[in-house]
Protein backbone atom coordinates (compact mmCIF):
# COMPACT_ATOMS: atom_id res chain seq x y z
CA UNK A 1 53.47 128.44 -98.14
CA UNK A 2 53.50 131.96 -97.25
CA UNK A 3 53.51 133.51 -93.81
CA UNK A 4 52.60 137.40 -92.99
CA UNK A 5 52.96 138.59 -89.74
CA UNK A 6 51.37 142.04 -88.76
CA UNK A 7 50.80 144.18 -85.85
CA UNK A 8 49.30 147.50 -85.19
CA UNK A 9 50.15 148.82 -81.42
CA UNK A 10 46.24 150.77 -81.37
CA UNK A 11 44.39 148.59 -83.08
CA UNK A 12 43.29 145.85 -85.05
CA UNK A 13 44.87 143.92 -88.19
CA UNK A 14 43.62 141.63 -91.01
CA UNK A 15 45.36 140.24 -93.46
CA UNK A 16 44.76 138.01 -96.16
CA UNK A 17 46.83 136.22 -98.88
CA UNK A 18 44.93 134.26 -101.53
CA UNK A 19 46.08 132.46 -105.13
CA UNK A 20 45.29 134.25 -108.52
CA UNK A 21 43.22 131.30 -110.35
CA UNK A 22 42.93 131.23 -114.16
CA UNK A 23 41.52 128.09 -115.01
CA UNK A 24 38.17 128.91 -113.74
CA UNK A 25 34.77 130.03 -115.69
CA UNK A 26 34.97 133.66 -115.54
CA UNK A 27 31.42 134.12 -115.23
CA UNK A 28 30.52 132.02 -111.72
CA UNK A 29 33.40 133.90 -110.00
CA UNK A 30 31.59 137.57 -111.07
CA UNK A 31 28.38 135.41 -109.82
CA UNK A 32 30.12 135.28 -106.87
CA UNK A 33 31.47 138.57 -106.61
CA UNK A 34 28.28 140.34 -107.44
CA UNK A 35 26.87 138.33 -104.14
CA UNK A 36 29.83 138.98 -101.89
CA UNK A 37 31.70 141.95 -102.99
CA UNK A 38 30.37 145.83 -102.67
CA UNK A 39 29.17 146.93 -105.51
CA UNK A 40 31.56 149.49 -105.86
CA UNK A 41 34.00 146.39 -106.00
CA UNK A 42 32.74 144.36 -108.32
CA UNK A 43 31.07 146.45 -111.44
CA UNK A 44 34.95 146.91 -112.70
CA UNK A 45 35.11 143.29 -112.93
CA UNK A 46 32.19 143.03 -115.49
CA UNK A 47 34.28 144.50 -118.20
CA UNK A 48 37.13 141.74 -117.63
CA UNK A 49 38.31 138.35 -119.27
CA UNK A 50 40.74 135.79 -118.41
CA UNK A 51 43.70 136.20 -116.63
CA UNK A 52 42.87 140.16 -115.80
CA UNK A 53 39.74 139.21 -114.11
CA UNK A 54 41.05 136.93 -112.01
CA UNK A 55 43.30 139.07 -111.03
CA UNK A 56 40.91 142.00 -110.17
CA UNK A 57 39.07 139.21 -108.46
CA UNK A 58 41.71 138.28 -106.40
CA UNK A 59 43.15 141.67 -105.31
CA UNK A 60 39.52 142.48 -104.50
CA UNK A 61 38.74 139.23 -102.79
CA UNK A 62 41.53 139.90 -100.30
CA UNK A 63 40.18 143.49 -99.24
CA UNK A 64 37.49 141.96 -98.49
CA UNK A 65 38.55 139.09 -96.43
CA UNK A 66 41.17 141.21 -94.40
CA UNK A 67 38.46 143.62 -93.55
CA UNK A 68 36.54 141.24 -92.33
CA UNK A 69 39.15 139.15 -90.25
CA UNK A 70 40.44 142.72 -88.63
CA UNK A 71 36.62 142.78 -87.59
CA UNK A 72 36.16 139.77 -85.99
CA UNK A 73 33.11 138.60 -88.87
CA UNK A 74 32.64 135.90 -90.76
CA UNK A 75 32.02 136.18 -94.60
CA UNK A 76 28.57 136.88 -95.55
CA UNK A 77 26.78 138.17 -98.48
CA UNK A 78 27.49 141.59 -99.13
CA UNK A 79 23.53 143.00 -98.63
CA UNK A 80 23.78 141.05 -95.27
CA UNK A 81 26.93 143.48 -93.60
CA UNK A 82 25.24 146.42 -93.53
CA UNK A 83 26.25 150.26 -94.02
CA UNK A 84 29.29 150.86 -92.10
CA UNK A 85 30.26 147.77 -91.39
CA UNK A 86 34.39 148.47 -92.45
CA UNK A 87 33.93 152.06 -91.25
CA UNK A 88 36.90 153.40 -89.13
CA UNK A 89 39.57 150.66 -91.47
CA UNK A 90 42.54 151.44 -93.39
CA UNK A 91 43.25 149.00 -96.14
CA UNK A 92 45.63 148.48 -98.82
CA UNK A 93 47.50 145.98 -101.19
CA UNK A 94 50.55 144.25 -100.26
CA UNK A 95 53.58 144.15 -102.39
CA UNK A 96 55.03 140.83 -103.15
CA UNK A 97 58.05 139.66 -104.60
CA UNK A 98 58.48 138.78 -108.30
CA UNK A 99 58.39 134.82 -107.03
CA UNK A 100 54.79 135.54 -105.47
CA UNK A 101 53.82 137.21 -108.63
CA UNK A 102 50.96 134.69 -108.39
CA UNK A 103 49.52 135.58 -105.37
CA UNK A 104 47.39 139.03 -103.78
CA UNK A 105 47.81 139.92 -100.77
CA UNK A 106 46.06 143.00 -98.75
CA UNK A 107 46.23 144.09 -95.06
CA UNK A 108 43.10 146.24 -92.92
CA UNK A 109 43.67 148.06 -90.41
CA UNK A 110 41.59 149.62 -87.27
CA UNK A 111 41.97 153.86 -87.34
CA UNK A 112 42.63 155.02 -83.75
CA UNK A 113 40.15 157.21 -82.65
CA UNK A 114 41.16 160.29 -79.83
């Protein structure tokens, strides 16, 4: 198990930790990125196989889902969030250790507004 604890003193935080999986079929996890994921997101993913995809998939995956847990929403199809939807968030990647090489994790964060 793996435990991530963050805190923003203005705002609020997502974060999200999820497993790279290889032994899946490539093509229903773009199926399912093309339905969840912005576009933006998920065209690079067309032009990957294997073990590369899935982790593109996963890195992108967990964007996603800590965006949407520092909003408060539940997932939903990408078409269905609407423009805007993430504006006003900070996100990036969290670096693992070596041991966790397995795993992506990313943070979101709210942008305090004066």
């Amino acid at each position: 198990p793996v435990a991530v604890l963050a805190w923003h003193a203005h705002g609020a935080v997502g974060v999200d930790v999820e497993a790279v999986r290889c032994d899946a079929d490539v093509a229903e996890w773009l199926a399912v990125a093309q339905l969840y994921l912005a576009a933006d997101a998920a065209l690079p993913l067309q032009t990957l196989q294997g073990s590369a995809f899935f982790a593109a998939f996963a890195a992108q995956w967990t964007l996603l889902e800590a965006q949407l847990k520092c909003t408060g929403r539940a997932l939903t199809e990408a078409e269905h969030r609407g423009a805007g939807w993430n504006d006003g968030l900070q996100t990036a990647a969290l670096a693992l250790p070596a041991d966790l090489a397995h795993l992506r994790a990313s943070i979101a964060w709210s942008v305090a507004r004066h």
